[in-house]
PDB file of N, CA and C in Angstrom:
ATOM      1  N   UNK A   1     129.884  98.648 182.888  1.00  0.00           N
ATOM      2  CA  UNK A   1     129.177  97.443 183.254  1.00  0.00           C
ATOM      3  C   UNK A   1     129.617  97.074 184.673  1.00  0.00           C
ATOM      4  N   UNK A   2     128.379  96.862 185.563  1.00  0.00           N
ATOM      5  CA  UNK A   2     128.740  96.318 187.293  1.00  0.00           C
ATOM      6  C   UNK A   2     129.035  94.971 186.663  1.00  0.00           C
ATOM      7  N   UNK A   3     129.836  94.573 188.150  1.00  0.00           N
ATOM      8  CA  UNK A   3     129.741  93.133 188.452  1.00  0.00           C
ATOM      9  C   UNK A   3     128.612  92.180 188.369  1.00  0.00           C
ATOM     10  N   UNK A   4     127.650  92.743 188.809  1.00  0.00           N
ATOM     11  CA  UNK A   4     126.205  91.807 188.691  1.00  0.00           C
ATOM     12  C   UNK A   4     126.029  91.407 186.866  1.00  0.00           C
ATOM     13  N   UNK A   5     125.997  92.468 186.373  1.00  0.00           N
ATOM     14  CA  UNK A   5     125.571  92.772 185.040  1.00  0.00           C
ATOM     15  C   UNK A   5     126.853  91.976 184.359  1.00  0.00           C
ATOM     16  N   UNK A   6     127.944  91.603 184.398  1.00  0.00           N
ATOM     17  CA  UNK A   6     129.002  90.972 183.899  1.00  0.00           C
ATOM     18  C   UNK A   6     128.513  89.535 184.507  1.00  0.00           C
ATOM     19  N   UNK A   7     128.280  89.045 185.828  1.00  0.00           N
ATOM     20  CA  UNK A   7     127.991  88.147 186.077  1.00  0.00           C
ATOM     21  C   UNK A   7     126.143  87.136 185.135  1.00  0.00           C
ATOM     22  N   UNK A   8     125.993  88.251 185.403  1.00  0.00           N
ATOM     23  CA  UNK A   8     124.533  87.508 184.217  1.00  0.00           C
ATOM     24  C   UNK A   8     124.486  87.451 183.138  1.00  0.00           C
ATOM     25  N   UNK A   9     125.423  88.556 182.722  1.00  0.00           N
ATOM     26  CA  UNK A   9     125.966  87.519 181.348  1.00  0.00           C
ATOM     27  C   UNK A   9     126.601  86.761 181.275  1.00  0.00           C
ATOM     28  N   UNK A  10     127.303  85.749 181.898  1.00  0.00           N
ATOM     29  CA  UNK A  10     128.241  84.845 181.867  1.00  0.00           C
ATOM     30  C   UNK A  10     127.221  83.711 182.181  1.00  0.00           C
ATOM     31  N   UNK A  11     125.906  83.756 183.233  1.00  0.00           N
ATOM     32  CA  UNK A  11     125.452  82.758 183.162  1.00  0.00           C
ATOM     33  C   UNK A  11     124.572  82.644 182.085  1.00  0.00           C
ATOM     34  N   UNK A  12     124.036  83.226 181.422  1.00  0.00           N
ATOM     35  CA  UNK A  12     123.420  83.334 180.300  1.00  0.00           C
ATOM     36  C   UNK A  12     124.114  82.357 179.509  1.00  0.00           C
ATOM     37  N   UNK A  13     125.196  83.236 179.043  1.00  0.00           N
ATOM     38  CA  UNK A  13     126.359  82.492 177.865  1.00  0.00           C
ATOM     39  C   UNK A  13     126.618  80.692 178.333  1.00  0.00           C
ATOM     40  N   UNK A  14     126.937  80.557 179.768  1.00  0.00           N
ATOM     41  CA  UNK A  14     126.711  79.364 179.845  1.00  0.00           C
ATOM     42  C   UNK A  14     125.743  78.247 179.979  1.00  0.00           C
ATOM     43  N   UNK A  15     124.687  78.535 180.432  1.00  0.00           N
ATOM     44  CA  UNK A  15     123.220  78.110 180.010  1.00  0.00           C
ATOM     45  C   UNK A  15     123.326  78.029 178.859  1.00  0.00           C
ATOM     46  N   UNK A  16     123.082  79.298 178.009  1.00  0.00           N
ATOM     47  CA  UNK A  16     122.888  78.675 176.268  1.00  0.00           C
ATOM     48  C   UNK A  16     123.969  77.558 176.004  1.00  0.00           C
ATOM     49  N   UNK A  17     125.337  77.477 176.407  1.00  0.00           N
ATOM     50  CA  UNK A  17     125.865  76.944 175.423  1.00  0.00           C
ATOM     51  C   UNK A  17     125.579  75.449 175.985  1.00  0.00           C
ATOM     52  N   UNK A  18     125.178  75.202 178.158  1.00  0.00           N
ATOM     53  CA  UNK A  18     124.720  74.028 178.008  1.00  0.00           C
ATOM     54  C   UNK A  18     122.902  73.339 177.418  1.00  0.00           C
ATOM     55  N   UNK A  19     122.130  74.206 177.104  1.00  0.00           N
ATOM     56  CA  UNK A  19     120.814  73.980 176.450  1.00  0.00           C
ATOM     57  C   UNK A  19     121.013  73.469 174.750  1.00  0.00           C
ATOM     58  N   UNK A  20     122.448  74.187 174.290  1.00  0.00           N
ATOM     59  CA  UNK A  20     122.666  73.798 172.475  1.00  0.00           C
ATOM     60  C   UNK A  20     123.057  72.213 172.905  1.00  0.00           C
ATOM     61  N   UNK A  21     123.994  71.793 173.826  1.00  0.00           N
ATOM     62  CA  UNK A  21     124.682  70.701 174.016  1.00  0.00           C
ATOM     63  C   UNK A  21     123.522  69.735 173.845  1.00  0.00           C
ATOM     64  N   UNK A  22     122.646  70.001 175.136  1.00  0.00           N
ATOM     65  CA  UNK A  22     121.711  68.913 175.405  1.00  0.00           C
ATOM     66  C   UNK A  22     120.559  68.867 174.385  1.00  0.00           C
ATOM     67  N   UNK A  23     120.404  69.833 173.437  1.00  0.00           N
ATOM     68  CA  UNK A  23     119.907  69.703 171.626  1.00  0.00           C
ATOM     69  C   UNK A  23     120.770  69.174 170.796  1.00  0.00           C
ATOM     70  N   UNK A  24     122.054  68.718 171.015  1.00  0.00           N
ATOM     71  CA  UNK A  24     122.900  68.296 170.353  1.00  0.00           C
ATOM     72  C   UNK A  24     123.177  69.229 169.015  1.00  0.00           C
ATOM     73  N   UNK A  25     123.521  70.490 169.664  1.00  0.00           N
ATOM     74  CA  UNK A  25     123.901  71.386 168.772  1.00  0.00           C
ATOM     75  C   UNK A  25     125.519  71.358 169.022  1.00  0.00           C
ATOM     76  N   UNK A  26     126.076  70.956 168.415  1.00  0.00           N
ATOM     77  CA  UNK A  26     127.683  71.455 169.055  1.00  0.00           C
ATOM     78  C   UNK A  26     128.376  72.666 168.007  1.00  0.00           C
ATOM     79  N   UNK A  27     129.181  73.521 169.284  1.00  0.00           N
ATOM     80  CA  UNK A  27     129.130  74.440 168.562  1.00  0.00           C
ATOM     81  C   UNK A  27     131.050  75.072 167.908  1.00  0.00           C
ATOM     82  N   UNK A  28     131.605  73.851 167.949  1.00  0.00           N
ATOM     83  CA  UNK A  28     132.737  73.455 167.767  1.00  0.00           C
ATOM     84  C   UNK A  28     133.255  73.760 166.143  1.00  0.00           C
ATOM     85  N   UNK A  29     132.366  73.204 165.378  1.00  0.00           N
ATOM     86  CA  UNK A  29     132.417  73.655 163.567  1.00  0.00           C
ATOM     87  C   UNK A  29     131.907  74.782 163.403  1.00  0.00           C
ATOM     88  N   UNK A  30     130.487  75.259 164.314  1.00  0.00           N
ATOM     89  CA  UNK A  30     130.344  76.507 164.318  1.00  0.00           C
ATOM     90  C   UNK A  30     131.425  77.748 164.058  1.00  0.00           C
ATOM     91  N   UNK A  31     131.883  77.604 165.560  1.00  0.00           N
ATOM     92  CA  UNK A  31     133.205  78.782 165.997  1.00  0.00           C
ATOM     93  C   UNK A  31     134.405  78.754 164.509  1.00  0.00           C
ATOM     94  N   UNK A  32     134.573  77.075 164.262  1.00  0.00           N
ATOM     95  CA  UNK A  32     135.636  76.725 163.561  1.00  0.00           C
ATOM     96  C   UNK A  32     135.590  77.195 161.921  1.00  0.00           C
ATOM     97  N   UNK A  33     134.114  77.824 161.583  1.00  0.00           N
ATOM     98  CA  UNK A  33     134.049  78.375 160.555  1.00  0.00           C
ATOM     99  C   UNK A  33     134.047  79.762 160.598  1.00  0.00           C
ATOM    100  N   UNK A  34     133.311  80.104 161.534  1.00  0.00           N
ATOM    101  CA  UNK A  34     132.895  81.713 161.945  1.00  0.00           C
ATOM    102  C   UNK A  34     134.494  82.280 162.257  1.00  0.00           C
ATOM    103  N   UNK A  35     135.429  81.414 162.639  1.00  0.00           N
ATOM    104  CA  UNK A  35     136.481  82.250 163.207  1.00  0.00           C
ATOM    105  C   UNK A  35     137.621  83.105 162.560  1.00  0.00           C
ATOM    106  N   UNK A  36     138.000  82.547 161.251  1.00  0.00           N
ATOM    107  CA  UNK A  36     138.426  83.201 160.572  1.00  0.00           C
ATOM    108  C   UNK A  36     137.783  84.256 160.229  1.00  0.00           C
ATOM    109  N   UNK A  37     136.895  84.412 160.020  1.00  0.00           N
ATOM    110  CA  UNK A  37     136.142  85.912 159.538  1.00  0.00           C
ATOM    111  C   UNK A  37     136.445  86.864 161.103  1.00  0.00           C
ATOM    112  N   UNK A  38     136.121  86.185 161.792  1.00  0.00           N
ATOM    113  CA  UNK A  38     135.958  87.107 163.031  1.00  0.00           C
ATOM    114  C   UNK A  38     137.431  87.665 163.318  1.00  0.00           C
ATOM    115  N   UNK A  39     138.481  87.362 162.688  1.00  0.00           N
ATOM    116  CA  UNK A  39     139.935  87.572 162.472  1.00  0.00           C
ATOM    117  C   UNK A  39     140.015  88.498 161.790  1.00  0.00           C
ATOM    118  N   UNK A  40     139.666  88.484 160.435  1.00  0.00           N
ATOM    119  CA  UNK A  40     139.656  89.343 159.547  1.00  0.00           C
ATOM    120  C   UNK A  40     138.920  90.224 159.726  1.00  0.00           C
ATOM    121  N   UNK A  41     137.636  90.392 160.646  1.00  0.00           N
ATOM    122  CA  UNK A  41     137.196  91.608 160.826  1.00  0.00           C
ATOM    123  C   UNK A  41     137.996  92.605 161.870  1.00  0.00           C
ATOM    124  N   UNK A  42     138.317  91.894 162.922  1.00  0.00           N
ATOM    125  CA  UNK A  42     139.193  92.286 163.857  1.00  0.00           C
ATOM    126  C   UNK A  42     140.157  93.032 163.690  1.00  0.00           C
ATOM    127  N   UNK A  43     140.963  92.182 162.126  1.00  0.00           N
ATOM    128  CA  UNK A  43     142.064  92.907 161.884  1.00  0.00           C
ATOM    129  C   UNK A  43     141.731  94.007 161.059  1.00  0.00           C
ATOM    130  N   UNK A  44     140.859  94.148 160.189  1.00  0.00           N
ATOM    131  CA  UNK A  44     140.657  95.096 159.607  1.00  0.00           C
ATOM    132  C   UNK A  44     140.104  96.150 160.458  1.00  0.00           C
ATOM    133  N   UNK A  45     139.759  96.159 161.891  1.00  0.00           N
ATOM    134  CA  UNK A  45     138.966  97.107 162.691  1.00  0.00           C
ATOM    135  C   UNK A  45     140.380  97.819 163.046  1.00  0.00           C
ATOM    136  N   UNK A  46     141.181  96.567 163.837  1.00  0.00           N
ATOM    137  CA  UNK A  46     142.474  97.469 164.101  1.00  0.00           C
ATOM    138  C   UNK A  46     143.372  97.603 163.137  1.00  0.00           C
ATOM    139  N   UNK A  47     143.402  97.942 161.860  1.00  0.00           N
ATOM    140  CA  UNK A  47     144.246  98.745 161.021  1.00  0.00           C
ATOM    141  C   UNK A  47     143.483 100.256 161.065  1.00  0.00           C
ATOM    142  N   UNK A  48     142.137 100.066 160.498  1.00  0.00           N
ATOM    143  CA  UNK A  48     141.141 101.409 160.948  1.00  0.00           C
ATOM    144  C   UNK A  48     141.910 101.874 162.053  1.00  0.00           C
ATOM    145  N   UNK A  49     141.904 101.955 163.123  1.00  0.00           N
ATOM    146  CA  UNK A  49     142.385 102.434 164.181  1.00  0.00           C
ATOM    147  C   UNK A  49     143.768 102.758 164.553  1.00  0.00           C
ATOM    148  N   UNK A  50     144.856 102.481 163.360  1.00  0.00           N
ATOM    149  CA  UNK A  50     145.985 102.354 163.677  1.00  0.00           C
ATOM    150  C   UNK A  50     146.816 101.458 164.232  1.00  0.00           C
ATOM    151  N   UNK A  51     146.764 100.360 164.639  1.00  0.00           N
ATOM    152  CA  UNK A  51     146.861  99.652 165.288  1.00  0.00           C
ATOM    153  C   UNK A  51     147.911  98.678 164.249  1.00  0.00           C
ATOM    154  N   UNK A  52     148.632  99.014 163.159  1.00  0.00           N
ATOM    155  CA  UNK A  52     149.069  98.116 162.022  1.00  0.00           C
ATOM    156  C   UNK A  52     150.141  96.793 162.669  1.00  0.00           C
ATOM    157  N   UNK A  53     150.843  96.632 163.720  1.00  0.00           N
ATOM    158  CA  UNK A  53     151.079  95.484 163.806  1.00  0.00           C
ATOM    159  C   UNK A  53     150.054  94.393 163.872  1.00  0.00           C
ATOM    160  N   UNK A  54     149.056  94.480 165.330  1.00  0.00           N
ATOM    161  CA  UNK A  54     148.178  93.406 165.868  1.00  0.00           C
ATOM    162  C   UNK A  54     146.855  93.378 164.431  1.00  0.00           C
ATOM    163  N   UNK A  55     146.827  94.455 163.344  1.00  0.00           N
ATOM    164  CA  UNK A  55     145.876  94.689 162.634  1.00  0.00           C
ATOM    165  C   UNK A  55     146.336  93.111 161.890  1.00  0.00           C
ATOM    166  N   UNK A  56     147.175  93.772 161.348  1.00  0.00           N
ATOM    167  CA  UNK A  56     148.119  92.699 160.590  1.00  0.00           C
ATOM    168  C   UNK A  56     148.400  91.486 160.572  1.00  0.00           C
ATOM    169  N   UNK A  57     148.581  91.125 162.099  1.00  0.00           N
ATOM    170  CA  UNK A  57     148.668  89.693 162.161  1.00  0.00           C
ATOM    171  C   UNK A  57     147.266  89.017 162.535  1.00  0.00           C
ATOM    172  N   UNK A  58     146.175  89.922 162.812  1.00  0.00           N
ATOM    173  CA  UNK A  58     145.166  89.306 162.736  1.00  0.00           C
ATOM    174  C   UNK A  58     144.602  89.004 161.669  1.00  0.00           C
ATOM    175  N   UNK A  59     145.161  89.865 160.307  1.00  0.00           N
ATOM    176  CA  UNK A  59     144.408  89.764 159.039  1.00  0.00           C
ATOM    177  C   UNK A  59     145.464  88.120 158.607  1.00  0.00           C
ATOM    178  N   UNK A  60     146.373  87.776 159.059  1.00  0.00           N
ATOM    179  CA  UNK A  60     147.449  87.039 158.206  1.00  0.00           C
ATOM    180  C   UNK A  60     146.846  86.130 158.878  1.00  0.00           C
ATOM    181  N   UNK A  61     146.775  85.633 160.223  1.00  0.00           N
ATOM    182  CA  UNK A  61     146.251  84.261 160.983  1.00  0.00           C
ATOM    183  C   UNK A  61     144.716  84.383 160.141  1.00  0.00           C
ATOM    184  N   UNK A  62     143.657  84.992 160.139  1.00  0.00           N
ATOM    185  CA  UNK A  62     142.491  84.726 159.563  1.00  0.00           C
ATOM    186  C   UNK A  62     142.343  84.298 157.936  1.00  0.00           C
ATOM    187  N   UNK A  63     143.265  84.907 157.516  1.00  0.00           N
ATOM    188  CA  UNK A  63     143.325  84.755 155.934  1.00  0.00           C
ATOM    189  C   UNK A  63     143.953  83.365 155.841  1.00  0.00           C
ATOM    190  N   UNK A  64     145.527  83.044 156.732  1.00  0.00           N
ATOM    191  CA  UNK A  64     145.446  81.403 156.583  1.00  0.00           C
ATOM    192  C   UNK A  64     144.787  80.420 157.263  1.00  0.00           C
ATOM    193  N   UNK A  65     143.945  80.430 158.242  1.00  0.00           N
ATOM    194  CA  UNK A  65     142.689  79.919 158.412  1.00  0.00           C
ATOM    195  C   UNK A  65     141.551  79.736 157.720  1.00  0.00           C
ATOM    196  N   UNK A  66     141.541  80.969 156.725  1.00  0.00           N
ATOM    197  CA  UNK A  66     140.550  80.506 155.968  1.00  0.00           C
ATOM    198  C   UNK A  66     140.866  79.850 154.932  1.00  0.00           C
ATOM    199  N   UNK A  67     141.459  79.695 154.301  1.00  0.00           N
ATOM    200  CA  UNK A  67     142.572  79.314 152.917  1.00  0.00           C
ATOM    201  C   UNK A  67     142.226  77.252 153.677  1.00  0.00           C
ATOM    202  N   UNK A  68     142.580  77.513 155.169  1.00  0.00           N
ATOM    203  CA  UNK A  68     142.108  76.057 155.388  1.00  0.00           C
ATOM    204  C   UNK A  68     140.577  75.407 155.381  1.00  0.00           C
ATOM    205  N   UNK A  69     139.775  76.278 155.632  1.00  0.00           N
ATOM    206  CA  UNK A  69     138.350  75.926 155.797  1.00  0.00           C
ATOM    207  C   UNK A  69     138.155  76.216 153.920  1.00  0.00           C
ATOM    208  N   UNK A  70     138.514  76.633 152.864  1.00  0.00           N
ATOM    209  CA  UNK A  70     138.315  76.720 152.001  1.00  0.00           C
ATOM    210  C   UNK A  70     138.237  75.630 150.924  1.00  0.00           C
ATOM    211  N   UNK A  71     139.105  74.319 151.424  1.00  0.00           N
ATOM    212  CA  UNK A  71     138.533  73.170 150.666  1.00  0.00           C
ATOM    213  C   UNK A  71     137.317  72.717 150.939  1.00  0.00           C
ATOM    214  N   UNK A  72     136.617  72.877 152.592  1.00  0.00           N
ATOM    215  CA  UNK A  72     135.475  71.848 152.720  1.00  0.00           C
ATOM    216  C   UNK A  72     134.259  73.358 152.224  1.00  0.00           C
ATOM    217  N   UNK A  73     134.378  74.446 151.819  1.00  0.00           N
ATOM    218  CA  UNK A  73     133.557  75.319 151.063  1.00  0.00           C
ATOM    219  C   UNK A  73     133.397  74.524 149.597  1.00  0.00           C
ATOM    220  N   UNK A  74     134.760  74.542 149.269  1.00  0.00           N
ATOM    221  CA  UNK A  74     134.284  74.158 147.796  1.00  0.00           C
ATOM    222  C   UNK A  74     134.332  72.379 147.264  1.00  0.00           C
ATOM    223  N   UNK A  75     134.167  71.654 148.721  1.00  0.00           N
ATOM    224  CA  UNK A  75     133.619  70.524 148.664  1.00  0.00           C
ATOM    225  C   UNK A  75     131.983  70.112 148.434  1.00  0.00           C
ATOM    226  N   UNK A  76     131.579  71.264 149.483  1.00  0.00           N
ATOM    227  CA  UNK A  76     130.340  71.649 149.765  1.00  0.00           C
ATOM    228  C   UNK A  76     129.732  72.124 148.030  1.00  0.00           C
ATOM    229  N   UNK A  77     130.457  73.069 147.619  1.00  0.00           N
ATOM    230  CA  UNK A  77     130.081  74.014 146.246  1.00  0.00           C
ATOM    231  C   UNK A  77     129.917  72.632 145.197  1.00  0.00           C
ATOM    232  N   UNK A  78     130.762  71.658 145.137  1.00  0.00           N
ATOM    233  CA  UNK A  78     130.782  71.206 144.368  1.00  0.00           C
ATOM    234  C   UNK A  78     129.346  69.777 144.536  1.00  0.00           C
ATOM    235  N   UNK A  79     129.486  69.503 145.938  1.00  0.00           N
ATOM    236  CA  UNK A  79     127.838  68.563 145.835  1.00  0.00           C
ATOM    237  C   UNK A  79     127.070  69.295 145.806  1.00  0.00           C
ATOM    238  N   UNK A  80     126.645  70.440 145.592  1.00  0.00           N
ATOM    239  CA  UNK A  80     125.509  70.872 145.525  1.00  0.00           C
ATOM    240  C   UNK A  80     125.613  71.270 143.723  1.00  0.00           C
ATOM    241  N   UNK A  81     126.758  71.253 142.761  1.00  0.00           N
ATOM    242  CA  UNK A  81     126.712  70.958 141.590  1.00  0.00           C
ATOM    243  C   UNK A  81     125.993  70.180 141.730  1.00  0.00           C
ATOM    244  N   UNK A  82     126.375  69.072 141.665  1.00  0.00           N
ATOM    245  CA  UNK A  82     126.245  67.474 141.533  1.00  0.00           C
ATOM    246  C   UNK A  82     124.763  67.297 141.745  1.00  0.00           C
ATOM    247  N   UNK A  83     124.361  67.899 143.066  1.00  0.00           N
ATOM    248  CA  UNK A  83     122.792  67.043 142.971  1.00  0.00           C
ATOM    249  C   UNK A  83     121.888  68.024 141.691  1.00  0.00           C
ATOM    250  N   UNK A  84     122.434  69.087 141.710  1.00  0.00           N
ATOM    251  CA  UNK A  84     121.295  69.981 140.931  1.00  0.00           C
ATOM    252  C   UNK A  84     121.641  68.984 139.808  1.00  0.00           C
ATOM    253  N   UNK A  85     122.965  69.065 139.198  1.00  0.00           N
ATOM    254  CA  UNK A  85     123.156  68.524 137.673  1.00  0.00           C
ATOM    255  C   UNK A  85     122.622  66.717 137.354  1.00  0.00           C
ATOM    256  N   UNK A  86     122.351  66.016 138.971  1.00  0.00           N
ATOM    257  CA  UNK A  86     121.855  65.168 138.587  1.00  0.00           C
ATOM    258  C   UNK A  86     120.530  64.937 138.720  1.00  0.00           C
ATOM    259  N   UNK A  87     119.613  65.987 139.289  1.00  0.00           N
ATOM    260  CA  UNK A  87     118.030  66.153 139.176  1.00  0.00           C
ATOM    261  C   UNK A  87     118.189  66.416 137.585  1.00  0.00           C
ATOM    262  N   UNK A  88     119.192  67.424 137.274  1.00  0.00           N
ATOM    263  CA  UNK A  88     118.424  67.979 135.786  1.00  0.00           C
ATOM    264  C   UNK A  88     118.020  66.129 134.830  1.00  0.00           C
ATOM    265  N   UNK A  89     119.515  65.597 135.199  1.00  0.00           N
ATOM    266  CA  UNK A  89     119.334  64.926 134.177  1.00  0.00           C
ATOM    267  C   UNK A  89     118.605  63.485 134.309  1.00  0.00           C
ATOM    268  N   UNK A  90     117.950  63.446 135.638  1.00  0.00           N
ATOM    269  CA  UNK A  90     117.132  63.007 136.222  1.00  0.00           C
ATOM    270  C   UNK A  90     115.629  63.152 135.448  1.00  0.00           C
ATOM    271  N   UNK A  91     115.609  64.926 135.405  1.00  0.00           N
ATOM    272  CA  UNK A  91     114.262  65.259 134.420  1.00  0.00           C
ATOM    273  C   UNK A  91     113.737  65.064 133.083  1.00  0.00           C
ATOM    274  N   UNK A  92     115.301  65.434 132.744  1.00  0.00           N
ATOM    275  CA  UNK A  92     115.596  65.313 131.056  1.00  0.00           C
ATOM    276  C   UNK A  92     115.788  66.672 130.881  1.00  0.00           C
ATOM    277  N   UNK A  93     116.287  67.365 131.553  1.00  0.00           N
ATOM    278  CA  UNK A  93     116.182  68.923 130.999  1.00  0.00           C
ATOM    279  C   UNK A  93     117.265  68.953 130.792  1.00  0.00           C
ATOM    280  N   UNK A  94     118.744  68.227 130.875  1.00  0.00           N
ATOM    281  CA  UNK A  94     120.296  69.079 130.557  1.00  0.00           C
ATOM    282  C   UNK A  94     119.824  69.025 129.437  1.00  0.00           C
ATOM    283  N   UNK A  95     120.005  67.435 128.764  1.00  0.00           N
ATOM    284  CA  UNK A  95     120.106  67.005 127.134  1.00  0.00           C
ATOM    285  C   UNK A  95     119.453  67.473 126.677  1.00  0.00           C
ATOM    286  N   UNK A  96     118.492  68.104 126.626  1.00  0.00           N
ATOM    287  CA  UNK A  96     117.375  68.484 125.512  1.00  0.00           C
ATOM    288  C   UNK A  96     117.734  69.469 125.192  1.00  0.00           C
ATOM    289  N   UNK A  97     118.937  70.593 125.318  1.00  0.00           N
ATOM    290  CA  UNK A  97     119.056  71.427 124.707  1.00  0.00           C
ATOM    291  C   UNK A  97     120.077  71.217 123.021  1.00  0.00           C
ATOM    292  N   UNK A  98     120.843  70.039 123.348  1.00  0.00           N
ATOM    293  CA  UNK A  98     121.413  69.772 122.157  1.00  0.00           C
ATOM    294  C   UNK A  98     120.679  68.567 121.336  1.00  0.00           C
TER     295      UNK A  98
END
């Protein structure tokens, strides 16, 4: 890759990320969810490769990163119980089976 070609991607990347801003996309929870995975893939790329220290500690920082984003998953898991189980009984469809 030239310089030019490194340079237009950088303005690219920064354009998009100021066009999400001014949509009021922020992309802060984005990264903050995506990132652990992107750890764990990382690390699992460099164990493939041999690489078993940096493999390693990339799999250990991503795995306890995710372990943190893992309550607001199953915060999430659990209202979306909630609304289904309270449409059902909204309909009448739980009770009617007993």
């Amino acid at each position: 890759m030239n310089g030019k070609s490194l340079l237009g991607i950088i303005c690219i990347v920064i354009g998009g990320i100021l066009a999400l801003k001014f949509f009021n996309i922020l992309l802060g929870p984005i990264i903050g969810f995506l990132l652990p995975f992107i750890l764990i893939a990382c690390g699992f790329y460099a164990l493939k490769n041999g690489k078993k220290i940096i493999g390693s500690l990339f799999l250990i920082i991503g795995f306890v990163l995710l372990f943190g984003n893992l309550g607001s998953i199953i915060t999430l898991i659990l209202a979306i119980v909630l609304i289904v189980g309270g449409i059902s009984f909204i309909k009448g469809k739980f009770g009617s089976r007993y």
